[in-house]
Each structure stands twice: as C-alpha cells, then as structure tokens.
C-alpha atoms as a PDB file:
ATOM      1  CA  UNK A   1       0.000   0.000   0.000  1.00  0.00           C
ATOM      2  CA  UNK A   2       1.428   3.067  -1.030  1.00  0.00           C
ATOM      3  CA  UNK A   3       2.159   5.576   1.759  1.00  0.00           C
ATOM      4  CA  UNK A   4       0.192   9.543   2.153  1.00  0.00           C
ATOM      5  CA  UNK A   5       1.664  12.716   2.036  1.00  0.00           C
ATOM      6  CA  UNK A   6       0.788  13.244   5.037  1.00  0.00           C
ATOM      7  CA  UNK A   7       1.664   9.649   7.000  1.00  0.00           C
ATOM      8  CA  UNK A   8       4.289   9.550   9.524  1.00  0.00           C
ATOM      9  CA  UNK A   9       7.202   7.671   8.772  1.00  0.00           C
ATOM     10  CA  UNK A  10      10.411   6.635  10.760  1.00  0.00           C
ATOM     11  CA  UNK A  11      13.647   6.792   8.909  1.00  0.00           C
ATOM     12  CA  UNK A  12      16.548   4.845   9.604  1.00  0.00           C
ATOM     13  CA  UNK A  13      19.860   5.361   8.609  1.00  0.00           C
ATOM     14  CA  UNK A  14      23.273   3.121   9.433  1.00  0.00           C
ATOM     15  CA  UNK A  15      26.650   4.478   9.638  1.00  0.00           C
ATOM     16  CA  UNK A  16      29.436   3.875  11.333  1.00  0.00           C
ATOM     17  CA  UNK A  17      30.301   5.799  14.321  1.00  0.00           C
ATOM     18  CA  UNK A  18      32.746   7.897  12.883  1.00  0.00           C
ATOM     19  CA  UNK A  19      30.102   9.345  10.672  1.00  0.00           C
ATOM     20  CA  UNK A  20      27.656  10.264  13.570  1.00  0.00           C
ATOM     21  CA  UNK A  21      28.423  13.717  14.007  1.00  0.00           C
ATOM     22  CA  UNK A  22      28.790  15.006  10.712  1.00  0.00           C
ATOM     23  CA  UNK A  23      25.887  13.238   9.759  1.00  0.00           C
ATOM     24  CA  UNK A  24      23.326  14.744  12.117  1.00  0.00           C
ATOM     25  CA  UNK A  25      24.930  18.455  11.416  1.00  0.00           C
ATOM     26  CA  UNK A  26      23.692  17.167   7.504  1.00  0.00           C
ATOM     27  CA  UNK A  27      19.892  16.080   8.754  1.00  0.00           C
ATOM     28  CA  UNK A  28      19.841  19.326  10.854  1.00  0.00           C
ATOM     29  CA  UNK A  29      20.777  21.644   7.689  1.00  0.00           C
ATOM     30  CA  UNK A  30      18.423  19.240   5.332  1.00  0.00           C
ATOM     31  CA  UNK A  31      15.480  20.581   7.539  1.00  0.00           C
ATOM     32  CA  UNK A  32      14.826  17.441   9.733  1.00  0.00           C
ATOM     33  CA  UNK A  33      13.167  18.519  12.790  1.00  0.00           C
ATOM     34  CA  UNK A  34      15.359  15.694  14.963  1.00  0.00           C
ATOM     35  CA  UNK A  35      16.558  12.499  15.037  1.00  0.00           C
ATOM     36  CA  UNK A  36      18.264   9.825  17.488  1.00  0.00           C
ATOM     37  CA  UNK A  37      21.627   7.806  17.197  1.00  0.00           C
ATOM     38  CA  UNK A  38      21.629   4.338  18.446  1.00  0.00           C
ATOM     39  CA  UNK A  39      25.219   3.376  18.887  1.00  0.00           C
ATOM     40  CA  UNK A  40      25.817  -0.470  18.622  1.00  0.00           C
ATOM     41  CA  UNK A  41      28.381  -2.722  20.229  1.00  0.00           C
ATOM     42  CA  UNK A  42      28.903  -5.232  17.262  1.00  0.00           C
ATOM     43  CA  UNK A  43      27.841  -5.807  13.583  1.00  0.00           C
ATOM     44  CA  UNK A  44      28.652  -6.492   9.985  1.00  0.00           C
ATOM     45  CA  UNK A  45      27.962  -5.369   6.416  1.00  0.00           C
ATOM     46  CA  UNK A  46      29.354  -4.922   3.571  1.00  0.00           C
ATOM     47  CA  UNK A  47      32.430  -2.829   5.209  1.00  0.00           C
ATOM     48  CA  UNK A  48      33.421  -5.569   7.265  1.00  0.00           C
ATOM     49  CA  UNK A  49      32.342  -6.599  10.594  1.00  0.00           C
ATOM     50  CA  UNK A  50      33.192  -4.244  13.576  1.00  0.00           C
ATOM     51  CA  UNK A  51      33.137  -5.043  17.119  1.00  0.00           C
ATOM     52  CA  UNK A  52      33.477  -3.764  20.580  1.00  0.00           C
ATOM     53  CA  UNK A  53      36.762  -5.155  21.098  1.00  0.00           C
ATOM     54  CA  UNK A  54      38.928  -2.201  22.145  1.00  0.00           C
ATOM     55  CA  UNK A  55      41.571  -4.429  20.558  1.00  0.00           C
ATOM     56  CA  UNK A  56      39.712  -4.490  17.285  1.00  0.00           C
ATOM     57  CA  UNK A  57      38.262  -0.969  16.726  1.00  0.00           C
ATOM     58  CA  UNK A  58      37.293   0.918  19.438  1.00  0.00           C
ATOM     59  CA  UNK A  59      36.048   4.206  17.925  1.00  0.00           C
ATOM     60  CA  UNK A  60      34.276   3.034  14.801  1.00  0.00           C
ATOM     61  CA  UNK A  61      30.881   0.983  15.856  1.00  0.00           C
ATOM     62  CA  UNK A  62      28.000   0.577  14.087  1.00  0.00           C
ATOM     63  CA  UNK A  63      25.389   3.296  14.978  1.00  0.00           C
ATOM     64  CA  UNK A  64      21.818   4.099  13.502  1.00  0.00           C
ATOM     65  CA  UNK A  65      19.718   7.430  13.146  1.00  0.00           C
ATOM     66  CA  UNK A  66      16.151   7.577  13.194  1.00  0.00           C
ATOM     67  CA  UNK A  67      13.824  10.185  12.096  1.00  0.00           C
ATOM     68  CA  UNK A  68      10.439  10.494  12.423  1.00  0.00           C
ATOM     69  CA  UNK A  69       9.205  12.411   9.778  1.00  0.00           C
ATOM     70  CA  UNK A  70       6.505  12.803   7.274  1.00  0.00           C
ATOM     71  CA  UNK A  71       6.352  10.954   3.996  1.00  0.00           C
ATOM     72  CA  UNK A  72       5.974  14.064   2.221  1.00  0.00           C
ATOM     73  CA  UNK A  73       9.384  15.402   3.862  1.00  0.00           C
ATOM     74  CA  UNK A  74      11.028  12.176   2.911  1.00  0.00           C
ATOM     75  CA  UNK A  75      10.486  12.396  -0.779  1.00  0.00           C
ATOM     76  CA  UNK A  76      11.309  16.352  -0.769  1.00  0.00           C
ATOM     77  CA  UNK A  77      14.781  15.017   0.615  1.00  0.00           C
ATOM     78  CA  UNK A  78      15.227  11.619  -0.768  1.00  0.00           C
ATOM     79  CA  UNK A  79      17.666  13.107  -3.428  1.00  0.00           C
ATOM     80  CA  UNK A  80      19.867  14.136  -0.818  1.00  0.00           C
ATOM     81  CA  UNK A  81      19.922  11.393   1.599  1.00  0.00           C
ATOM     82  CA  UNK A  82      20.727   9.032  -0.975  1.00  0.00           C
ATOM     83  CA  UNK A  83      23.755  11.175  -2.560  1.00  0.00           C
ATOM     84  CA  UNK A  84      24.597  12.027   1.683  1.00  0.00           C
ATOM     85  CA  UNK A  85      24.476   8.543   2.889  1.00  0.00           C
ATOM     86  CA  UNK A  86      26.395   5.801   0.909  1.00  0.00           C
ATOM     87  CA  UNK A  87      25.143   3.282   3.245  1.00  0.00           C
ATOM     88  CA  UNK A  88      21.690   1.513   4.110  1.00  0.00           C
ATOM     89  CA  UNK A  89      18.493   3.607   5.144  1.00  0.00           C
ATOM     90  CA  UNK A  90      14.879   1.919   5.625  1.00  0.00           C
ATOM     91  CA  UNK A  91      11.702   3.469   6.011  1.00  0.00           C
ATOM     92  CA  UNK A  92       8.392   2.260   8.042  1.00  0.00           C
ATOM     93  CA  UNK A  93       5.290   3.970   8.796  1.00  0.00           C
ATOM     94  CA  UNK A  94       5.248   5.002  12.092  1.00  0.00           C
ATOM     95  CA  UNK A  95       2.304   6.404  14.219  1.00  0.00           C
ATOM     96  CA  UNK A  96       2.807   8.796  17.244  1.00  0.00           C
ATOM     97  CA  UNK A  97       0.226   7.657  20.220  1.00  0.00           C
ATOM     98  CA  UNK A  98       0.584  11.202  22.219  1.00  0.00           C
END
C-alpha cells in the first residue's frame, strides 16, 4: 500500500560511528526537525564486521539514526539522503500515540 503525504514515517539510517556527528549536522541543515543515534556494540555489512573489542576498533561501531518524519518530507529530501548517505536507510510507517 502506497504511503500519504501526510503519513508519519520513521527513517533509519546506518553508519558507522565515525560518521555520527557530521551526519546529524547534515539532517539538521536538510530541515529534519530531529533524530536519534543508536550506537551499537557489534555488527557487519558490507564494510566488514566491527566489534566492541577495544583491541579491534574501538572508535568506529555501528550506529543508527532515526527520524520520524513525514512521507511528504522524505520524498522532498530523498535526493539528498541518498547522494549524503552511501550506506543503508529503511523506512516504516510510524504512528505517534501522544
């Protein structure tokens, strides 16, 4: 089912620690009203697997930004997240209950 204008969506966007920071200065100046960053303590993708292992990389985890959004504000950006973010981003509709 194709989504509204007008639906709330959540956006979700993985990076890699390292990428945090300059990636939510990007979402802020793209007009996003907010988003959070989940920082993980292990994964893998196509860059390799990371880990929590001070050992192995200590500063570069997996992390993931969500925004809630509107559909509507999605597709207005969806140009720019795309060129922005060279990684994975998912979308699912979302529904605020307050």
């Amino acid at each position: 089912m194709p989504y509204g204008d007008n639906e709330y969506v959540l956006l979700r966007i993985f990076v890699r620690e390292s990428q945090v920071y300059e990636s939510v200065e990007l979402l802020k100046d793209m007009g996003f009203e907010g988003c959070t960053v989940l920082r993980g303590i292990m994964g893998y993708g196509k860059t390799g697997p990371t880990s929590a292992d001070i050992v192995i990389e200590s500063l570069d985890l997996p992390a993931v930004i969500e925004i809630f959004t509107t559909y509507k504000r999605f597709k207005e950006k969806s140009a720019q997240l795309k060129k922005l973010f060279n990684g994975l981003i998912t979308i699912e509709r979302a529904k605020p209950v307050f």
